[in-house]
C-alpha atoms as a PDB file:
ATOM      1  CA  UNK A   1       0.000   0.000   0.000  1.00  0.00           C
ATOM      2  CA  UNK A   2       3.165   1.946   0.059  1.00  0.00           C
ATOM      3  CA  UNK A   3       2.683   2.870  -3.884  1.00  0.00           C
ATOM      4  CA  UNK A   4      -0.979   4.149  -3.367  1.00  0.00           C
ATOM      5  CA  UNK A   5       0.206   7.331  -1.805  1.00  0.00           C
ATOM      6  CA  UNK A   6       2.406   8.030  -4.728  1.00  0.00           C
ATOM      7  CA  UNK A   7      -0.027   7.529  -7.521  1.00  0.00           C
ATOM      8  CA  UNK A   8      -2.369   9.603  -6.045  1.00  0.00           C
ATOM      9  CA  UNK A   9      -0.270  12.725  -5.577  1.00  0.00           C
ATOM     10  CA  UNK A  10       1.086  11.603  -9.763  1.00  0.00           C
ATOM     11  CA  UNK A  11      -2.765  11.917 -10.344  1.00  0.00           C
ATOM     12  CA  UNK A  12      -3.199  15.077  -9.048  1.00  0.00           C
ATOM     13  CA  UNK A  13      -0.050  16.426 -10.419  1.00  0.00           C
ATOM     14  CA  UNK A  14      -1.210  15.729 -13.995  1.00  0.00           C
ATOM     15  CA  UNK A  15      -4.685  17.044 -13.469  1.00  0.00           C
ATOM     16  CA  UNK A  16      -3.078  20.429 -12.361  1.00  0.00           C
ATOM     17  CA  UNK A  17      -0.524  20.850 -15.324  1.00  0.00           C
ATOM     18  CA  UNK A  18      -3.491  19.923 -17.351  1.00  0.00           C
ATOM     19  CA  UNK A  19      -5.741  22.412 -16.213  1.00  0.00           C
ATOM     20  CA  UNK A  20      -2.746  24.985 -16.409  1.00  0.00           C
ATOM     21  CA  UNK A  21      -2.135  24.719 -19.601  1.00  0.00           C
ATOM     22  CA  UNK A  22      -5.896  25.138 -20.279  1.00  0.00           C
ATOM     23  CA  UNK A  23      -5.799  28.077 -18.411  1.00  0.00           C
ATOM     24  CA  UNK A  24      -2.789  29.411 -20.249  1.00  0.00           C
ATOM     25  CA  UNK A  25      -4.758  29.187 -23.564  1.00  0.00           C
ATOM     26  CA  UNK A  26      -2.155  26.837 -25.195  1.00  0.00           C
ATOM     27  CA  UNK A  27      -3.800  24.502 -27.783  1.00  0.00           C
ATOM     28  CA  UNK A  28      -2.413  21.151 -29.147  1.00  0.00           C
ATOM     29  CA  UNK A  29      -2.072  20.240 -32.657  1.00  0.00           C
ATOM     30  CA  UNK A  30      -0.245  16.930 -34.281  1.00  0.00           C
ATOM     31  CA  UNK A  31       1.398  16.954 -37.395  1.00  0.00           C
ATOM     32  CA  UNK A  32       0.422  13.806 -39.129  1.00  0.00           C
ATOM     33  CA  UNK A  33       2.793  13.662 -41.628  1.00  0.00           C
ATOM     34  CA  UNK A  34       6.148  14.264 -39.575  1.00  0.00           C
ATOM     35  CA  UNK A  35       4.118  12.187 -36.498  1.00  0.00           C
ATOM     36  CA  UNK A  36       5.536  15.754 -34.138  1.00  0.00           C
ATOM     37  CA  UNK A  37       3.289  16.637 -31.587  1.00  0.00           C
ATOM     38  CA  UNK A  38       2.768  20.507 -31.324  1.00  0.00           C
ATOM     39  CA  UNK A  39       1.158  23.181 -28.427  1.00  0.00           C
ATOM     40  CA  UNK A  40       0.241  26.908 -29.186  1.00  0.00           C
ATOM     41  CA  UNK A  41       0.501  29.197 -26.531  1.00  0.00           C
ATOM     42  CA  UNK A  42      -1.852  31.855 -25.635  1.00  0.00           C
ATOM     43  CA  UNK A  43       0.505  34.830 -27.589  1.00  0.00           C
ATOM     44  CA  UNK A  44      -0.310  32.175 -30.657  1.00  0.00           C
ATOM     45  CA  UNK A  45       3.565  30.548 -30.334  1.00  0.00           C
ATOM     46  CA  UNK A  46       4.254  27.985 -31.670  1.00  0.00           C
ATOM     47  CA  UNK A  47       5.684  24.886 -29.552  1.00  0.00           C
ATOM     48  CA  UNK A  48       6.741  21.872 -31.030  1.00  0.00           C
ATOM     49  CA  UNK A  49       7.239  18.683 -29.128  1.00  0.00           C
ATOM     50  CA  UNK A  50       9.353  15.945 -30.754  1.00  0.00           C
ATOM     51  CA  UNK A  51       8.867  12.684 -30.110  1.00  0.00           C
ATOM     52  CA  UNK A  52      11.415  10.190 -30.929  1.00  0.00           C
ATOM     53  CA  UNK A  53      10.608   6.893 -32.099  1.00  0.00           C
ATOM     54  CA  UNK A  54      12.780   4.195 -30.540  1.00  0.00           C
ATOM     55  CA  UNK A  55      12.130   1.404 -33.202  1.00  0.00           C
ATOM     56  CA  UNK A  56      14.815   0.236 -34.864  1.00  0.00           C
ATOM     57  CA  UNK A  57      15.692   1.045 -38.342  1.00  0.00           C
ATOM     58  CA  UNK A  58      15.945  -2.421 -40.790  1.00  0.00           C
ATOM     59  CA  UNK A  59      17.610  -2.058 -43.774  1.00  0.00           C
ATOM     60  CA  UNK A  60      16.588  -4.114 -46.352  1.00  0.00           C
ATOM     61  CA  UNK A  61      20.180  -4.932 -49.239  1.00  0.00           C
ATOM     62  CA  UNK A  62      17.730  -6.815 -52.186  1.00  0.00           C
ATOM     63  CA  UNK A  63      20.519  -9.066 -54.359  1.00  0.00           C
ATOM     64  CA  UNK A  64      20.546  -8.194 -57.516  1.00  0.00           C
ATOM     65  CA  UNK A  65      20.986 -11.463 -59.768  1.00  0.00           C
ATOM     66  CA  UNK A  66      23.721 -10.184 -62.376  1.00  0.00           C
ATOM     67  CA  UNK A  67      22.846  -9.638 -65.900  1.00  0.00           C
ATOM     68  CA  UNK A  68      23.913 -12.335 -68.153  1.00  0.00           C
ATOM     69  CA  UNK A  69      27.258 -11.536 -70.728  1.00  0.00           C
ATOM     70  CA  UNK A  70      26.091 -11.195 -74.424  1.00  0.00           C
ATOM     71  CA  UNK A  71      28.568 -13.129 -75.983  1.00  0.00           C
ATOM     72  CA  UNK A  72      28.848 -12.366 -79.737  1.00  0.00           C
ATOM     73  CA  UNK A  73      28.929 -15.442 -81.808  1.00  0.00           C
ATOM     74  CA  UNK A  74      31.594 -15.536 -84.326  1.00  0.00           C
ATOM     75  CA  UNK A  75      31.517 -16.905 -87.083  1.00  0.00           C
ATOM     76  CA  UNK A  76      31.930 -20.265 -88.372  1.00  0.00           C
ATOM     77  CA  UNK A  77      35.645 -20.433 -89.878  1.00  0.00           C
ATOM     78  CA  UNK A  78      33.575 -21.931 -93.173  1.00  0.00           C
ATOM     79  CA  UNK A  79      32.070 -18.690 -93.870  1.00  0.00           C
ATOM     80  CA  UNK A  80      35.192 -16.518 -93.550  1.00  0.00           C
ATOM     81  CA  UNK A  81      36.814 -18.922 -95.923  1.00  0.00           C
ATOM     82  CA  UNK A  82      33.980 -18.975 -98.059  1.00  0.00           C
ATOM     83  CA  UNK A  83      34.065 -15.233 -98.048  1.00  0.00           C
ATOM     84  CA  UNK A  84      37.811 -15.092 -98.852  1.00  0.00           C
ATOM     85  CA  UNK A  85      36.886 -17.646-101.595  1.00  0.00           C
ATOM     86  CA  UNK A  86      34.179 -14.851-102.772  1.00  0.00           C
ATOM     87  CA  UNK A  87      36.501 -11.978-102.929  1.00  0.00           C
ATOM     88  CA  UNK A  88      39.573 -13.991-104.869  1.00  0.00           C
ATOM     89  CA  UNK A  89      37.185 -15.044-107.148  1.00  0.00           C
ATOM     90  CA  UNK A  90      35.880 -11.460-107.822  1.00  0.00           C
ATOM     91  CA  UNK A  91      39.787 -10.992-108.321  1.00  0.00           C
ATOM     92  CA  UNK A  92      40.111 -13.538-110.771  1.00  0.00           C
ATOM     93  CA  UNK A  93      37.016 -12.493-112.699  1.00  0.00           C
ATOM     94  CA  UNK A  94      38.433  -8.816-112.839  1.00  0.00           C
ATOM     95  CA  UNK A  95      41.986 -10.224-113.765  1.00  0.00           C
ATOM     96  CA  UNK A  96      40.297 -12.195-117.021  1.00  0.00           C
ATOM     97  CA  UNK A  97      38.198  -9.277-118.050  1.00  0.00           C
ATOM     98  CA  UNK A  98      41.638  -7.265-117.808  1.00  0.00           C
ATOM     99  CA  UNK A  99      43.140  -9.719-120.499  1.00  0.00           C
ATOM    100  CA  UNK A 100      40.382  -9.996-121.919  1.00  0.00           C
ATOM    101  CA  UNK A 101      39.799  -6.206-122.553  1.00  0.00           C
ATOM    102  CA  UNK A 102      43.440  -5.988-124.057  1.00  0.00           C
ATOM    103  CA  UNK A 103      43.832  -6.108-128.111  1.00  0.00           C
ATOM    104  CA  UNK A 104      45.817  -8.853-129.752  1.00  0.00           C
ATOM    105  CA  UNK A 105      49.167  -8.910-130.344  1.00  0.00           C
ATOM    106  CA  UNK A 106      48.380 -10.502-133.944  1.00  0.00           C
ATOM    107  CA  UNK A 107      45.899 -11.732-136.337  1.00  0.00           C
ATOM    108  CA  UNK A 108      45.451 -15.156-138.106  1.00  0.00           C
ATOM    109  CA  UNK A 109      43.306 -14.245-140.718  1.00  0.00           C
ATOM    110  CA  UNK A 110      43.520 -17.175-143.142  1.00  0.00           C
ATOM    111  CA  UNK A 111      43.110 -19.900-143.600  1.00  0.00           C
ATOM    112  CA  UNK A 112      39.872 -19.364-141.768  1.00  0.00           C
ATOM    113  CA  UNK A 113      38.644 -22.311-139.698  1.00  0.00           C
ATOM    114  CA  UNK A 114      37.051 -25.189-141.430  1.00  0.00           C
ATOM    115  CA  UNK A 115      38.591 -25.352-144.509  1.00  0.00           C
ATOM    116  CA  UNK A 116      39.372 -28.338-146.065  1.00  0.00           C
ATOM    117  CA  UNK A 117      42.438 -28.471-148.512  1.00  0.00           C
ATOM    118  CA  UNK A 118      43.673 -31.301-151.177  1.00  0.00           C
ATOM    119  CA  UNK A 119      47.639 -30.283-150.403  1.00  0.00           C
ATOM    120  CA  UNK A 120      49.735 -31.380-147.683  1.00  0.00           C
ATOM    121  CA  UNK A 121      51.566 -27.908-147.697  1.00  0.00           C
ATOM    122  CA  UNK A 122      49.002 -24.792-146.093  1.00  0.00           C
ATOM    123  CA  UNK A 123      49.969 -20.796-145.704  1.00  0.00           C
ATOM    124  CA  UNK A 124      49.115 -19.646-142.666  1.00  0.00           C
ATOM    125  CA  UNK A 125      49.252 -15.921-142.229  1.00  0.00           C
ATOM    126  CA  UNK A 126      47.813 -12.213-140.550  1.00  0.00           C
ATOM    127  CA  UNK A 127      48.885  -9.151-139.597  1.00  0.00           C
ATOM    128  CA  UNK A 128      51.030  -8.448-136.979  1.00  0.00           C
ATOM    129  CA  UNK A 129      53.350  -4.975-135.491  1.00  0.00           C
ATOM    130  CA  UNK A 130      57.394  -5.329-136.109  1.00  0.00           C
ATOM    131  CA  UNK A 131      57.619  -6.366-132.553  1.00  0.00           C
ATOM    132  CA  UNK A 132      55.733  -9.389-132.556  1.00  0.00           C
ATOM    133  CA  UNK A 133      57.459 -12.980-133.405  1.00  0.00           C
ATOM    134  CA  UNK A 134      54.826 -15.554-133.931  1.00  0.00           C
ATOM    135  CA  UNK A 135      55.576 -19.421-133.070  1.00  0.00           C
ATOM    136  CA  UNK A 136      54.513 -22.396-133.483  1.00  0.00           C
ATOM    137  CA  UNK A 137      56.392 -25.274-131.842  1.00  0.00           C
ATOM    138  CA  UNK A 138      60.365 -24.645-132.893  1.00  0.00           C
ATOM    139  CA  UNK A 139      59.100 -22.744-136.441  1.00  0.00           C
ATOM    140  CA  UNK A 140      58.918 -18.542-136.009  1.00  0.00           C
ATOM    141  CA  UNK A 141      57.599 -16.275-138.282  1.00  0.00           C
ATOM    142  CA  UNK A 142      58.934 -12.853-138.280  1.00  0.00           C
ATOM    143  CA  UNK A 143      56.156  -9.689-139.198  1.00  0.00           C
ATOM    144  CA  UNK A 144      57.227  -7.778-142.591  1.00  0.00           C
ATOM    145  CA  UNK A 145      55.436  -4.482-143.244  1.00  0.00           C
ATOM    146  CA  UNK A 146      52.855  -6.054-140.839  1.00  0.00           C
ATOM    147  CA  UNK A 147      52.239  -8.950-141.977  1.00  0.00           C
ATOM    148  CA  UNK A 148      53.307 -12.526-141.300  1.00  0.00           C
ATOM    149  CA  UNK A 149      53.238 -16.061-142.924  1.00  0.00           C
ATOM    150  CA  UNK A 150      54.209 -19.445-142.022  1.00  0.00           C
ATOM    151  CA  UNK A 151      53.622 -22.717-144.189  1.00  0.00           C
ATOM    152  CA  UNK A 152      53.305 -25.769-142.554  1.00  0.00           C
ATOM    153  CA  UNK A 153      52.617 -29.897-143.567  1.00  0.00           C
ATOM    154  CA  UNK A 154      49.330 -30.977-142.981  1.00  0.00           C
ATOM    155  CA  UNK A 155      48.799 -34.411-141.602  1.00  0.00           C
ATOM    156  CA  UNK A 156      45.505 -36.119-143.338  1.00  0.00           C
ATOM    157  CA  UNK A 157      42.178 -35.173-142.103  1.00  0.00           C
ATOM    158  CA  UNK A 158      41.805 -33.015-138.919  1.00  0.00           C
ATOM    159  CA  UNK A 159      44.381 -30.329-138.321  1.00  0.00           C
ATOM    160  CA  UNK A 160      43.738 -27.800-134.983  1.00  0.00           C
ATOM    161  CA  UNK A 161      47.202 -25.478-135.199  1.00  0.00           C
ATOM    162  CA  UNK A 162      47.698 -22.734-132.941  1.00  0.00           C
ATOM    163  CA  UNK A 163      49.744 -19.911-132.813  1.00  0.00           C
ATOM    164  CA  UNK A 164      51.688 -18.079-130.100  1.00  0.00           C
ATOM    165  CA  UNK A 165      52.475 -14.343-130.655  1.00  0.00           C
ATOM    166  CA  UNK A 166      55.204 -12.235-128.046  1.00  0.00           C
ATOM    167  CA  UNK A 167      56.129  -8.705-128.066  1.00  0.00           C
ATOM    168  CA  UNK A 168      59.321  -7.418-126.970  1.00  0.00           C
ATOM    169  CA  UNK A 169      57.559  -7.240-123.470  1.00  0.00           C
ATOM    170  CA  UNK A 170      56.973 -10.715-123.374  1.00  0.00           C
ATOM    171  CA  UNK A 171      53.648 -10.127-123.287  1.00  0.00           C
ATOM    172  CA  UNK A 172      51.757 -13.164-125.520  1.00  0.00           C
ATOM    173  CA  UNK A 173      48.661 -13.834-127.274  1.00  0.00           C
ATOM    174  CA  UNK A 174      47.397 -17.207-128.686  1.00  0.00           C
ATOM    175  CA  UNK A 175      45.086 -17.975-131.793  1.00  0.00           C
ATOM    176  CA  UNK A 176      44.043 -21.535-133.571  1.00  0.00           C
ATOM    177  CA  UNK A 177      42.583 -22.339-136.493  1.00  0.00           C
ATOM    178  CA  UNK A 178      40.785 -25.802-137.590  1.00  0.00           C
ATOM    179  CA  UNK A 179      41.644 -26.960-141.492  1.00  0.00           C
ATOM    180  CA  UNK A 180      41.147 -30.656-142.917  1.00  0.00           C
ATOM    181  CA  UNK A 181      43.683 -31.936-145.242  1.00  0.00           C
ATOM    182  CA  UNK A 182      41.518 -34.034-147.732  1.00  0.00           C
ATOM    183  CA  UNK A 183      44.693 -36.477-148.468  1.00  0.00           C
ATOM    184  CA  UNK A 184      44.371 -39.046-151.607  1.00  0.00           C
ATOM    185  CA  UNK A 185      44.302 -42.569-151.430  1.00  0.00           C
ATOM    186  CA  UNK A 186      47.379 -43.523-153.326  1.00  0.00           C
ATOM    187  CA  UNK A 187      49.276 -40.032-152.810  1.00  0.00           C
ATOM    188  CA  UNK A 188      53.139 -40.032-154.376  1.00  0.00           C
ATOM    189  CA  UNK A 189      56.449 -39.468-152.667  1.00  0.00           C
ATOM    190  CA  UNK A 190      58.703 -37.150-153.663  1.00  0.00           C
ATOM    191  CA  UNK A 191      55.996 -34.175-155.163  1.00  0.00           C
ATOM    192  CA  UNK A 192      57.467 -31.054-154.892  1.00  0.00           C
ATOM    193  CA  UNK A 193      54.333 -30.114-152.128  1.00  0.00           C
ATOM    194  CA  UNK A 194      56.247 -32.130-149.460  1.00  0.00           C
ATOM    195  CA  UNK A 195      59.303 -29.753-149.138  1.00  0.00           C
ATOM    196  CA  UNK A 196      58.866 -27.116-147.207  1.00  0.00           C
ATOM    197  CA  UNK A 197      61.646 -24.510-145.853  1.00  0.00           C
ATOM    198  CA  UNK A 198      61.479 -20.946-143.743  1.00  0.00           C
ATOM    199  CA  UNK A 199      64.102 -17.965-142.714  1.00  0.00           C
ATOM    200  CA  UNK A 200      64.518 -17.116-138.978  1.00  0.00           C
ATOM    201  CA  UNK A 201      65.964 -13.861-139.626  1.00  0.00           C
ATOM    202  CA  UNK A 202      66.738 -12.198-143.090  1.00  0.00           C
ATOM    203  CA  UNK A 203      69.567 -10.294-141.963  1.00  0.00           C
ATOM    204  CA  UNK A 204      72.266 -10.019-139.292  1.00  0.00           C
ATOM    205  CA  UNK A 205      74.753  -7.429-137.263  1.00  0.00           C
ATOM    206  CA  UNK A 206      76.949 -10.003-135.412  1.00  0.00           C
ATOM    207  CA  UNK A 207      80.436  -9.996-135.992  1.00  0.00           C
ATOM    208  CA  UNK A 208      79.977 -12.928-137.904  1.00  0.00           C
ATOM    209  CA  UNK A 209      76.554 -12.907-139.678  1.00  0.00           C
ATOM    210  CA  UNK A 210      74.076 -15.996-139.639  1.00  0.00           C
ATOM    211  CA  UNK A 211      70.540 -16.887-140.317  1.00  0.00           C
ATOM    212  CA  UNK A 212      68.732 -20.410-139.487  1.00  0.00           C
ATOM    213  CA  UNK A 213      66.874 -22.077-141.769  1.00  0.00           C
ATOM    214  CA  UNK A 214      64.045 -24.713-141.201  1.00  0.00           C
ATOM    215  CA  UNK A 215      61.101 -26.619-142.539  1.00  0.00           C
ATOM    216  CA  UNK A 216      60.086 -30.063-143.343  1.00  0.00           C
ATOM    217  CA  UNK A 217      61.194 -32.415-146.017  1.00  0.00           C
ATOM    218  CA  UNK A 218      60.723 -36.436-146.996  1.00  0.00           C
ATOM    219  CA  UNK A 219      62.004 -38.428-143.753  1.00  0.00           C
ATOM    220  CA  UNK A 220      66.099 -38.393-144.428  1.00  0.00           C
ATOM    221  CA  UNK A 221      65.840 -36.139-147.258  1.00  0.00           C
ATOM    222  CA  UNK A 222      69.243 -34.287-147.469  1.00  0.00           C
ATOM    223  CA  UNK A 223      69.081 -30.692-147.201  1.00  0.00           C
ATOM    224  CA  UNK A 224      71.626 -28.038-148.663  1.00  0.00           C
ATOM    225  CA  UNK A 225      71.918 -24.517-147.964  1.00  0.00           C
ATOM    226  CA  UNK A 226      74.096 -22.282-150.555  1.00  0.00           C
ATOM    227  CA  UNK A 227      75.171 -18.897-151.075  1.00  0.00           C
ATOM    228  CA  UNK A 228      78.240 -17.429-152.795  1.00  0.00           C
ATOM    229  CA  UNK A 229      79.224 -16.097-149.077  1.00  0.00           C
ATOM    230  CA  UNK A 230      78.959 -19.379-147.074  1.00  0.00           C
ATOM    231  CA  UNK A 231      76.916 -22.765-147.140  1.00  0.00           C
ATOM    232  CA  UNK A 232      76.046 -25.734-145.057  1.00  0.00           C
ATOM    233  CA  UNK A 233      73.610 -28.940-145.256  1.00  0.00           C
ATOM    234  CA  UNK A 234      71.440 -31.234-142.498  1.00  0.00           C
ATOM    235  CA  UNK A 235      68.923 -34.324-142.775  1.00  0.00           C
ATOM    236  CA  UNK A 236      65.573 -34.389-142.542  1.00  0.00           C
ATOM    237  CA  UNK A 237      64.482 -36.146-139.497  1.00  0.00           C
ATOM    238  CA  UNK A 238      62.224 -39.292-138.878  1.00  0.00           C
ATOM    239  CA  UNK A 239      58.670 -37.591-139.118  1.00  0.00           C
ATOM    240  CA  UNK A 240      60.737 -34.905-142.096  1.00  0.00           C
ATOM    241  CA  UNK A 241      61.577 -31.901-140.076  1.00  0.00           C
ATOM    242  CA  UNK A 242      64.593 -30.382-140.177  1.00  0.00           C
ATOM    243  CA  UNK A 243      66.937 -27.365-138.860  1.00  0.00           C
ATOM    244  CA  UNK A 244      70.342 -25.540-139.466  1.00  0.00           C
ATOM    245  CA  UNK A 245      72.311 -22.598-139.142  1.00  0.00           C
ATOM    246  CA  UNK A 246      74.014 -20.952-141.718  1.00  0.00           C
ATOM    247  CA  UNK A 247      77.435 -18.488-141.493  1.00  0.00           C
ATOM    248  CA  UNK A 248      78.240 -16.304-143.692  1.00  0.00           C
ATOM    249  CA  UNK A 249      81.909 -14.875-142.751  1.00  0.00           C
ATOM    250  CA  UNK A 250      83.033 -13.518-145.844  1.00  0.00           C
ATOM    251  CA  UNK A 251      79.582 -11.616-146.593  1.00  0.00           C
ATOM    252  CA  UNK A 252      80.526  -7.699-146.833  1.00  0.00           C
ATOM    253  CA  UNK A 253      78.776  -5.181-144.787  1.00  0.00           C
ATOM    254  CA  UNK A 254      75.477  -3.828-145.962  1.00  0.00           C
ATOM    255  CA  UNK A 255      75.847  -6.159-148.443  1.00  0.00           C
ATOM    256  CA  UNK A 256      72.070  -8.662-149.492  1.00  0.00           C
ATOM    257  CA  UNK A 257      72.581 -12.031-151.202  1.00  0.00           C
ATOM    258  CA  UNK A 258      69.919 -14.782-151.934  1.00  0.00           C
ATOM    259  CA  UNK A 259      70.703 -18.157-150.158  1.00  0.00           C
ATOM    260  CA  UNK A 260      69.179 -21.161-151.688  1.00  0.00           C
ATOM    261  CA  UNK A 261      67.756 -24.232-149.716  1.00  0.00           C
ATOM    262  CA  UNK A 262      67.833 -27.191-152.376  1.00  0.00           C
ATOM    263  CA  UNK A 263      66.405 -30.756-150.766  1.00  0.00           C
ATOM    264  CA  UNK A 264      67.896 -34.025-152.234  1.00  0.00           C
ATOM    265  CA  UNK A 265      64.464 -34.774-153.930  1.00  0.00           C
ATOM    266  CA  UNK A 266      64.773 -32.259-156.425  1.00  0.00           C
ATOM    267  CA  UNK A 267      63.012 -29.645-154.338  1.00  0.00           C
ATOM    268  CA  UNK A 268      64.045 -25.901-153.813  1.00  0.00           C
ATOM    269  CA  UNK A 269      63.370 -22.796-152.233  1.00  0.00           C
ATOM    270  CA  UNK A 270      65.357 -19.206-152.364  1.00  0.00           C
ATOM    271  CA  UNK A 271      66.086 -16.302-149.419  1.00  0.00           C
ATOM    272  CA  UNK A 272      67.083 -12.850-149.563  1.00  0.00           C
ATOM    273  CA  UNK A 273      70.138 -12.480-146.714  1.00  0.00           C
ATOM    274  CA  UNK A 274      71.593  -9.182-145.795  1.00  0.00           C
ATOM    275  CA  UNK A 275      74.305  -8.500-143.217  1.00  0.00           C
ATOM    276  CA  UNK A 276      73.464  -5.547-141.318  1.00  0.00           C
ATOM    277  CA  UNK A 277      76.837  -4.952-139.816  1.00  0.00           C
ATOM    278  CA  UNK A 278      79.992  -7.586-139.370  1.00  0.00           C
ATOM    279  CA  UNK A 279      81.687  -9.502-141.855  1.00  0.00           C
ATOM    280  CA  UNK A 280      84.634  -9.110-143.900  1.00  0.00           C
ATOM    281  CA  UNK A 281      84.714  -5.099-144.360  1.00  0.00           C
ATOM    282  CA  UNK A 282      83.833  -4.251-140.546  1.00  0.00           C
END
């Protein structure tokens, strides 16, 4: 019973402040939002009353899950080399347009392709620039005024013979032509259409001039080359075709000479020579 006392005389205490503060004229107010208590006294001041809130403060830490890498996918080591394939090719296909696109070194105009001839022995010829020597297999052909001409032995029936033309810049262009050689039945050895003979040159600076002299003949057919400034002779070969070179030492400067290729089957064929520079008056 000890306490009684003291709550009583608490009581009384709070009724008194209570009905002080009434008497004062202060008012009471509470600010909702900021959860402050406030008093206004009787001059109309303003009294705020704080009170603090002893609940603890949680702080809430929300993991994050991390966003997933965006790998780039390369690509498949197929496709780059199919692309590298792409642009080579688109290389290539400008490179052959290139060559294709240039002009010709030469021309074979006849014989034109398809015709069919009753002799063995067929001129093949064009045009052609100075520069140009035209080949085909160990035979040459050497452009005059333009134009160049080359005989050669058909072989019966089909005959595809192509050409190889190259400047002085070893540049080259190649043209064929298709002919027939429409041979006999019972056709004789020894006809004066089975000798055949070319020039290399025409004429010569060297110290000692020379020209080589070629062409095709009946298999072991002896072959004679003669000029009143030097000479020399060969054999025809097993198939007929023969080769050889020809000096002419004692030839004069600026001087031109014929030089006569006889075969041993009565056949014959004559060249212009001129030495451009050596010889005996050098």
């Amino acid at each position: 019973m000890r306490g009684k006392p003291f709550l009583v005389a608490l009581a009384s205490f709070a009724i008194v402040l209570l009905g002080g503060a009434a008497m004062a004229g202060i008012g009471t107010y509470r600010d909702v939002e900021s959860s402050q208590t406030g008093a206004y006294t009787s001059d109309n001041t303003q009294v705020t009353l704080t009170t603090l809130s002893l609940e603890p403060t949680t702080t809430t830490i929300i993991d994050k899950e991390p966003e997933p890498m965006q790998v780039k996918e390369k690509e498949p080591a197929s496709q780059e080399s199919d692309k590298s394939k792409d642009t080579e090719s688109a290389q290539e296909s400008d490179t052959k347009a290139d060559v294709q696109d240039q002009e010709p070194l030469f021309t074979l105009t006849h014989p034109t392709d398809g015709t069919h001839f009753e002799s063995k022995v067929v001129a093949f010829g064009g045009t052609a620039s100075d520069d140009v020597v035209i080949h085909r297999g160990k035979y040459e052909a050497i452009p005059h005024e333009g134009e160049w001409s080359m005989e050669l032995v058909l072989s019966p029936g089909k005959n595809h013979v192509a050409f190889e033309g190259i400047d002085s810049g070893g540049d080259a262009t190649i043209a064929s032509v298709t002919v027939y050689f429409d041979a006999p039945a019972d056709e004789p050895k020894g006809e004066e259409s089975s000798f055949v003979a070319h020039q290399k040159y025409g004429s010569c600076g060297e110290e000692t001039p020379y020209d080589v002299f070629y062409g095709s003949a009946e298999p072991g057919a002896k072959i004679t080359a003669s000029s009143e400034y030097g000479s020399n002779s060969t054999t025809a070969g097993e198939h007929g075709e023969w080769e050889m070179k020809v000096k002419f030492p004692d030839a004069p400067s600026g001087k031109t000479f014929n030089v006569k290729i006889k075969a041993s089957t009565g056949q014959s064929k004559t060249f212009s020579f001129t030495n451009t520079g050596g010889g005996k008056d050098r």
